[in-house]
C-alpha atoms as a PDB file:
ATOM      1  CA  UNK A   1     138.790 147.713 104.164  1.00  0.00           C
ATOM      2  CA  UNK A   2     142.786 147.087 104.971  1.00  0.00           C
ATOM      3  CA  UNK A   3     143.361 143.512 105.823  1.00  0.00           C
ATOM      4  CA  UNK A   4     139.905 142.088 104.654  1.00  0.00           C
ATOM      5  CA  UNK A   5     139.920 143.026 101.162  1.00  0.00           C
ATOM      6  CA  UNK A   6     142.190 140.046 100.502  1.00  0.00           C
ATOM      7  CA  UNK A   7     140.421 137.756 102.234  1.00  0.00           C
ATOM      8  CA  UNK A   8     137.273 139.245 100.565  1.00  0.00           C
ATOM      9  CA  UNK A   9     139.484 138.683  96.997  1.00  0.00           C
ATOM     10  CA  UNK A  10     140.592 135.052  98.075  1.00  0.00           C
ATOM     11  CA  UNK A  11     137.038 134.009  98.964  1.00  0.00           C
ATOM     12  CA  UNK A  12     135.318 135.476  95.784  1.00  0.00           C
ATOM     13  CA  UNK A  13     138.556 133.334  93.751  1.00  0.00           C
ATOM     14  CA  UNK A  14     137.066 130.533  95.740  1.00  0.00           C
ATOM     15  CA  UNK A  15     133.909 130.900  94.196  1.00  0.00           C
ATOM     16  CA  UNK A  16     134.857 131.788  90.984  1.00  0.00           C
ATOM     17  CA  UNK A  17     136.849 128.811  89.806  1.00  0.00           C
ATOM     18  CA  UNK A  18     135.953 128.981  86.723  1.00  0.00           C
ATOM     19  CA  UNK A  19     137.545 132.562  86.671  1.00  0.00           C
ATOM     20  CA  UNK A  20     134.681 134.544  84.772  1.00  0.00           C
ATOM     21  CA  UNK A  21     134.872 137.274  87.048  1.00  0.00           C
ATOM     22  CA  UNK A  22     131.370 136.745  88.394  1.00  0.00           C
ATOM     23  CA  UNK A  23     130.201 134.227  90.874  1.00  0.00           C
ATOM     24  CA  UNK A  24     126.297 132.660  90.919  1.00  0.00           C
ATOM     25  CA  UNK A  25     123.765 133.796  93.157  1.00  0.00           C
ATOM     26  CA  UNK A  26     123.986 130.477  95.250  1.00  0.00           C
ATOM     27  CA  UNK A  27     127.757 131.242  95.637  1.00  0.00           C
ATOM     28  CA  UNK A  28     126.641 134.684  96.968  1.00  0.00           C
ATOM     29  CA  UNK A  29     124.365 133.973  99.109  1.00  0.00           C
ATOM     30  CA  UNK A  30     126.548 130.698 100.855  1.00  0.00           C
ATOM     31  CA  UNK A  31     128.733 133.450 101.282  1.00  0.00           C
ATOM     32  CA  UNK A  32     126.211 135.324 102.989  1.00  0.00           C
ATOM     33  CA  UNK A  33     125.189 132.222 105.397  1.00  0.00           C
ATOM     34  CA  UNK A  34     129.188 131.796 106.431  1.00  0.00           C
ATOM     35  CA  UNK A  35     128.549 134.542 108.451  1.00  0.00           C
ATOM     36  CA  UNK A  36     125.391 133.952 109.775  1.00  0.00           C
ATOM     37  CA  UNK A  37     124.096 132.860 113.040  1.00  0.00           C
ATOM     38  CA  UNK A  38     124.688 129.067 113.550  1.00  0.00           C
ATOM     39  CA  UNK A  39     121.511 128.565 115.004  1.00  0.00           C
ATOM     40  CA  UNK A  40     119.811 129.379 111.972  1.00  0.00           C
ATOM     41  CA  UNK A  41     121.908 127.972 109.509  1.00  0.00           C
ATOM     42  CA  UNK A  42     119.779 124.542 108.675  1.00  0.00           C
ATOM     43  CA  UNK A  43     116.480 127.191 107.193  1.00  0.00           C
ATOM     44  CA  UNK A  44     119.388 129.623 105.476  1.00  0.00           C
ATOM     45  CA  UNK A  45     121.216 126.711 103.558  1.00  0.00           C
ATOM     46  CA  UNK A  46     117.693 125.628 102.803  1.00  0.00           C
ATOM     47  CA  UNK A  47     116.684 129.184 101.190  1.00  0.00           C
ATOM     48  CA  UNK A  48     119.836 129.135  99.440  1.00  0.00           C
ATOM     49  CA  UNK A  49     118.780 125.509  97.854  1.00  0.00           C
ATOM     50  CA  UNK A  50     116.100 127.272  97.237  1.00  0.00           C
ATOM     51  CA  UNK A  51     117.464 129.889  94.544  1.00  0.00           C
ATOM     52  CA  UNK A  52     117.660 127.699  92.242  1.00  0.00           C
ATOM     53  CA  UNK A  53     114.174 127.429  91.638  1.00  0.00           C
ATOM     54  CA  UNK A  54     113.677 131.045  91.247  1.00  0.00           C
ATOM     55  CA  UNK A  55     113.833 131.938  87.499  1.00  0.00           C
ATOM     56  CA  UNK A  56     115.079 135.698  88.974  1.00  0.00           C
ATOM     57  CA  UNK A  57     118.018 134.397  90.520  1.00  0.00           C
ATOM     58  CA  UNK A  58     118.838 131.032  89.060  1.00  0.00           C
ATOM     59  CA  UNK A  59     121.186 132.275  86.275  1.00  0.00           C
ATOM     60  CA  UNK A  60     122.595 135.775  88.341  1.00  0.00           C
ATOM     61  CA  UNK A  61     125.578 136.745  88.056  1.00  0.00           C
ATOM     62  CA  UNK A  62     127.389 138.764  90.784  1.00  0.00           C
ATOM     63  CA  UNK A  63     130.597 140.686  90.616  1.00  0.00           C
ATOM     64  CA  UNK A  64     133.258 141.141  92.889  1.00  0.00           C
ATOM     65  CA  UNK A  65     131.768 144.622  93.665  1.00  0.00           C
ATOM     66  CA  UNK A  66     128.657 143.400  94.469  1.00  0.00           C
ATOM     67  CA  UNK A  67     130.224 141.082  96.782  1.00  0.00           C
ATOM     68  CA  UNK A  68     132.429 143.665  98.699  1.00  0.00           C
ATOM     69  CA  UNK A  69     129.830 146.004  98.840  1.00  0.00           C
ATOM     70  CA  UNK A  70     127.310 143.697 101.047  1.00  0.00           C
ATOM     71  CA  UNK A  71     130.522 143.175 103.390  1.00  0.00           C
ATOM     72  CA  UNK A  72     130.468 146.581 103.689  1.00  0.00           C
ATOM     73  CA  UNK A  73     127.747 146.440 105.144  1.00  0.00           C
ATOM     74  CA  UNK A  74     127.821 143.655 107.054  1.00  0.00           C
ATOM     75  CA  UNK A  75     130.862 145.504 108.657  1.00  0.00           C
ATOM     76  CA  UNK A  76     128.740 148.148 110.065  1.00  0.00           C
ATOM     77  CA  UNK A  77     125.784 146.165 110.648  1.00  0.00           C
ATOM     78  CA  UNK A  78     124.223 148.086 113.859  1.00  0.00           C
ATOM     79  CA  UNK A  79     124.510 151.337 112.364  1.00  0.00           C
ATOM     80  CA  UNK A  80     123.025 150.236 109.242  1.00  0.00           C
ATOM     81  CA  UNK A  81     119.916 147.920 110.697  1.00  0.00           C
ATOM     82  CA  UNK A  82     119.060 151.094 112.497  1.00  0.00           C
ATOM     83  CA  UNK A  83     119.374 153.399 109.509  1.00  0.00           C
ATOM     84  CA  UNK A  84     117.375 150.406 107.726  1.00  0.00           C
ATOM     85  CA  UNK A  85     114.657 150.777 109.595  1.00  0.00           C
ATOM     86  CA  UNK A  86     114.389 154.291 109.922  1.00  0.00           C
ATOM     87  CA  UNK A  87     113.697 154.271 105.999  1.00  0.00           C
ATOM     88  CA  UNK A  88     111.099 151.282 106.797  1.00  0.00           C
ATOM     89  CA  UNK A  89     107.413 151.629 107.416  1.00  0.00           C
ATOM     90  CA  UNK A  90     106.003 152.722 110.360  1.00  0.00           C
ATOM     91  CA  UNK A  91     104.927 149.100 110.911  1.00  0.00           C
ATOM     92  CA  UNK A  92     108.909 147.868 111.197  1.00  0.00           C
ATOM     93  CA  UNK A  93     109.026 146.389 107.801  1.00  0.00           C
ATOM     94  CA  UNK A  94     111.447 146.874 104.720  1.00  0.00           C
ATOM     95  CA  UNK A  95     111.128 147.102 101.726  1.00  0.00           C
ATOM     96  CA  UNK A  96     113.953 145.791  98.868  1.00  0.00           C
ATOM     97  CA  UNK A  97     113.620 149.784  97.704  1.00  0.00           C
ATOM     98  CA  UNK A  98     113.950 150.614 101.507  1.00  0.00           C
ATOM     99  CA  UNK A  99     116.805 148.696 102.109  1.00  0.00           C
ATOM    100  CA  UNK A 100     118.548 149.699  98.843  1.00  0.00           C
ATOM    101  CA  UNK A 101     118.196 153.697  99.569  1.00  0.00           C
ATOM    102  CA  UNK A 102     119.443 153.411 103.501  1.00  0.00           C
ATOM    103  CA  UNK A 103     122.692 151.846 101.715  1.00  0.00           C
ATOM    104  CA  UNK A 104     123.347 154.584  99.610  1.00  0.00           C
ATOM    105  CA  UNK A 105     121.606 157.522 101.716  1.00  0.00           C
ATOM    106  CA  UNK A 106     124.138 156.311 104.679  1.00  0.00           C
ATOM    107  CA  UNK A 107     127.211 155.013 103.383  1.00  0.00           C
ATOM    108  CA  UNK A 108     127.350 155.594  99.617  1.00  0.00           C
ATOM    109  CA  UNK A 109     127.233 151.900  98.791  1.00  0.00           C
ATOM    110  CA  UNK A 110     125.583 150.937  96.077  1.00  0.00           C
ATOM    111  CA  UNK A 111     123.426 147.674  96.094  1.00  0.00           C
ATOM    112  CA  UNK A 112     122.462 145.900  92.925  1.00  0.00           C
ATOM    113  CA  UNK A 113     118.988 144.563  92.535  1.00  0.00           C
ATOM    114  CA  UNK A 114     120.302 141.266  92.362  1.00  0.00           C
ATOM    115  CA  UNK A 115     121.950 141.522  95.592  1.00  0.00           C
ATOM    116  CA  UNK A 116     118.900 143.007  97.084  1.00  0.00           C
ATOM    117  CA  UNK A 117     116.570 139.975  96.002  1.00  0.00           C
ATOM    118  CA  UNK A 118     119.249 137.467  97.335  1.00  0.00           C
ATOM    119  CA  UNK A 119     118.786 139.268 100.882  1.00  0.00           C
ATOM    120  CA  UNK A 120     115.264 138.978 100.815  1.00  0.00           C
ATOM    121  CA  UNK A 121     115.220 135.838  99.591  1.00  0.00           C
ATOM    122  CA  UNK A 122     117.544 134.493 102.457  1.00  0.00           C
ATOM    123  CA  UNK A 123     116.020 136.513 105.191  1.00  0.00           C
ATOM    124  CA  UNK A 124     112.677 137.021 104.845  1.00  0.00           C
ATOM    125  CA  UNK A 125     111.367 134.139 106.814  1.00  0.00           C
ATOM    126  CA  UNK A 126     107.682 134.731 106.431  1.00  0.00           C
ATOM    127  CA  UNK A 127     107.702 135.712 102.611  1.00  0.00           C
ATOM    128  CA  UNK A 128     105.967 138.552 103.244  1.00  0.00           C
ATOM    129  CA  UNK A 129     108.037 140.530 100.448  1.00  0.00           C
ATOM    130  CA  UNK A 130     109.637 142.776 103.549  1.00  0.00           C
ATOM    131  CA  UNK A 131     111.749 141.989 106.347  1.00  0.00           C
ATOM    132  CA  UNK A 132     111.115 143.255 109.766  1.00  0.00           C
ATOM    133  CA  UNK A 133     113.885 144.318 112.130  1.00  0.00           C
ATOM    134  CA  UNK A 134     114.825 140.448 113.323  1.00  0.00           C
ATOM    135  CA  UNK A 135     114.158 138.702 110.109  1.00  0.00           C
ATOM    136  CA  UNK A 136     117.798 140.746 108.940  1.00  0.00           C
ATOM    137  CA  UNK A 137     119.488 141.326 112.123  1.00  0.00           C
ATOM    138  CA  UNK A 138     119.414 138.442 113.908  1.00  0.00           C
ATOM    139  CA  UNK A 139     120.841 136.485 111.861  1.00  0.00           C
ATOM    140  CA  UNK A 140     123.604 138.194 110.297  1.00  0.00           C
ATOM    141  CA  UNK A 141     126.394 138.507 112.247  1.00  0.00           C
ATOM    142  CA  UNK A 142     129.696 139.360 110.889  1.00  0.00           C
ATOM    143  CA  UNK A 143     132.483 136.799 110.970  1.00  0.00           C
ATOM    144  CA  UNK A 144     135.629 138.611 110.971  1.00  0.00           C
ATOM    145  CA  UNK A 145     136.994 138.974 114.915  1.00  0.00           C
ATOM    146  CA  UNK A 146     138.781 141.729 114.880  1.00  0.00           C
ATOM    147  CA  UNK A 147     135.761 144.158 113.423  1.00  0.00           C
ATOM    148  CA  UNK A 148     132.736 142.282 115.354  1.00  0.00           C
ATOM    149  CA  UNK A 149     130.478 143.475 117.970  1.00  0.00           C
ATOM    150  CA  UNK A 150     127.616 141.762 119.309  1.00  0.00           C
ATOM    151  CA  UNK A 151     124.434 142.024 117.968  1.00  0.00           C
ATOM    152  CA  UNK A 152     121.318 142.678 120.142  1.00  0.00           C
ATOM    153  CA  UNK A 153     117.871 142.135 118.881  1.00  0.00           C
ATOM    154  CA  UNK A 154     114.520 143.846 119.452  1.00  0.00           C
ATOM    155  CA  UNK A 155     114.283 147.125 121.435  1.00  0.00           C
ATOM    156  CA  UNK A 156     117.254 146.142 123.188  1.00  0.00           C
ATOM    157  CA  UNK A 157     119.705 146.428 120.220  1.00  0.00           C
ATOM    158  CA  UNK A 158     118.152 149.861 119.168  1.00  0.00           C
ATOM    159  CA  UNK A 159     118.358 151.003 122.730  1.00  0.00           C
ATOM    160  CA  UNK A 160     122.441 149.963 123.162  1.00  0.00           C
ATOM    161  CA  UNK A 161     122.710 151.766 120.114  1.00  0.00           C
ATOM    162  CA  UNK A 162     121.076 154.904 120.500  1.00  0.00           C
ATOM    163  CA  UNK A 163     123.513 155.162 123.492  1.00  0.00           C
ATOM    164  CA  UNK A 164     126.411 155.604 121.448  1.00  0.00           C
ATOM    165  CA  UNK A 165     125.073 157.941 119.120  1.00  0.00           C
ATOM    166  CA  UNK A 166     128.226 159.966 119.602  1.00  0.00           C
ATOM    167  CA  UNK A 167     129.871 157.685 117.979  1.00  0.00           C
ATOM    168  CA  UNK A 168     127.340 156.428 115.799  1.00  0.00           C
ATOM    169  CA  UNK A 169     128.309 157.588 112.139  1.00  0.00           C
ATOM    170  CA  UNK A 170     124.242 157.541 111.764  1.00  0.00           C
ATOM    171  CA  UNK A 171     124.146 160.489 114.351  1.00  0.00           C
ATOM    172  CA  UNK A 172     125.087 163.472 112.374  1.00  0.00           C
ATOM    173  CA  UNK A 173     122.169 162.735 109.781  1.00  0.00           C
ATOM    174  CA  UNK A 174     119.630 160.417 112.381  1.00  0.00           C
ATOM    175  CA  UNK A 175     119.428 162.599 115.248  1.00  0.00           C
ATOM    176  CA  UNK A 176     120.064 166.145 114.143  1.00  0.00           C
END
């Protein structure tokens, strides 16, 4: 992670003022909006209101772990929307046990369950219990300069990707 580990450790201080080594599910997932598409920020801050009314998520805890695992993640956030939805249905949706499995089939990250129902709380703009392909990606951009890349949506995005499958670390296990 180099350099962004201690911004990772500053911003999870931020939120944990209280210092109890865990941060609440609202902290999480505002965390989770900083990075997100501007343009969609009014609905995200909205879901994230939101948590507070849901008895599974009102009182979570999250760890530092939990938070630096999701950037993870977020870091390689082509790759891992297109191993995402290789694990999905063959409708385009995801499930939370989809999602969780392409995180630790492809990069050995492991995602709590509480993490997991923030996402789909956040994201899942239809509340449909899944989240399709734009629902995730297109609004979750990462925020950091140096590691971003653009994010293309649709059949575009898969089809920019698929071209660098060389270089994909998805292509060894994807395409073989």
């Amino acid at each position: 992670m180099g350099v962004y580990l201690p911004i990772l450790r500053l911003e999870f201080a931020h939120y944990d003022y209280q210092s109890r080594q865990t941060i609440s599910a609202k902290d999480f997932a505002l965390s989770m909006v900083a990075s997100a598409d501007m343009s969609h920020l009014g609905r995200l801050l909205e879901r994230v209101d939101g948590l507070n009314d849901d008895p599974r998520l009102k009182d979570a805890r999250l760890t530092f772990e939990d938070l630096k695992n999701f950037a993870e993640l977020r870091k390689k956030l082509l790759p891992f929307s297109l191993a995402l939805f290789s694990f999905g249905e063959v409708n385009g949706l995801l499930t939370r046990d989809d999602f969780q499995r392409a995180a630790s089939h492809v990069y050995g990250i492991s995602l709590s369950n509480i993490v997991v129902e923030i996402v789909f709380h956040l994201f899942d703009a239809n509340r449909d219990g899944n989240l399709s392909f734009d629902e995730f990606v297109r609004v979750l951009h990462k925020r950091e300069k140096d590691v971003a890349q653009p994010v293309e949506t649709g059949i575009m995005g898969w089809l920019s990707c698929g071209g660098n499958r060389m270089h994909n670390p998805l292509s060894s296990w994807m395409f073989s």
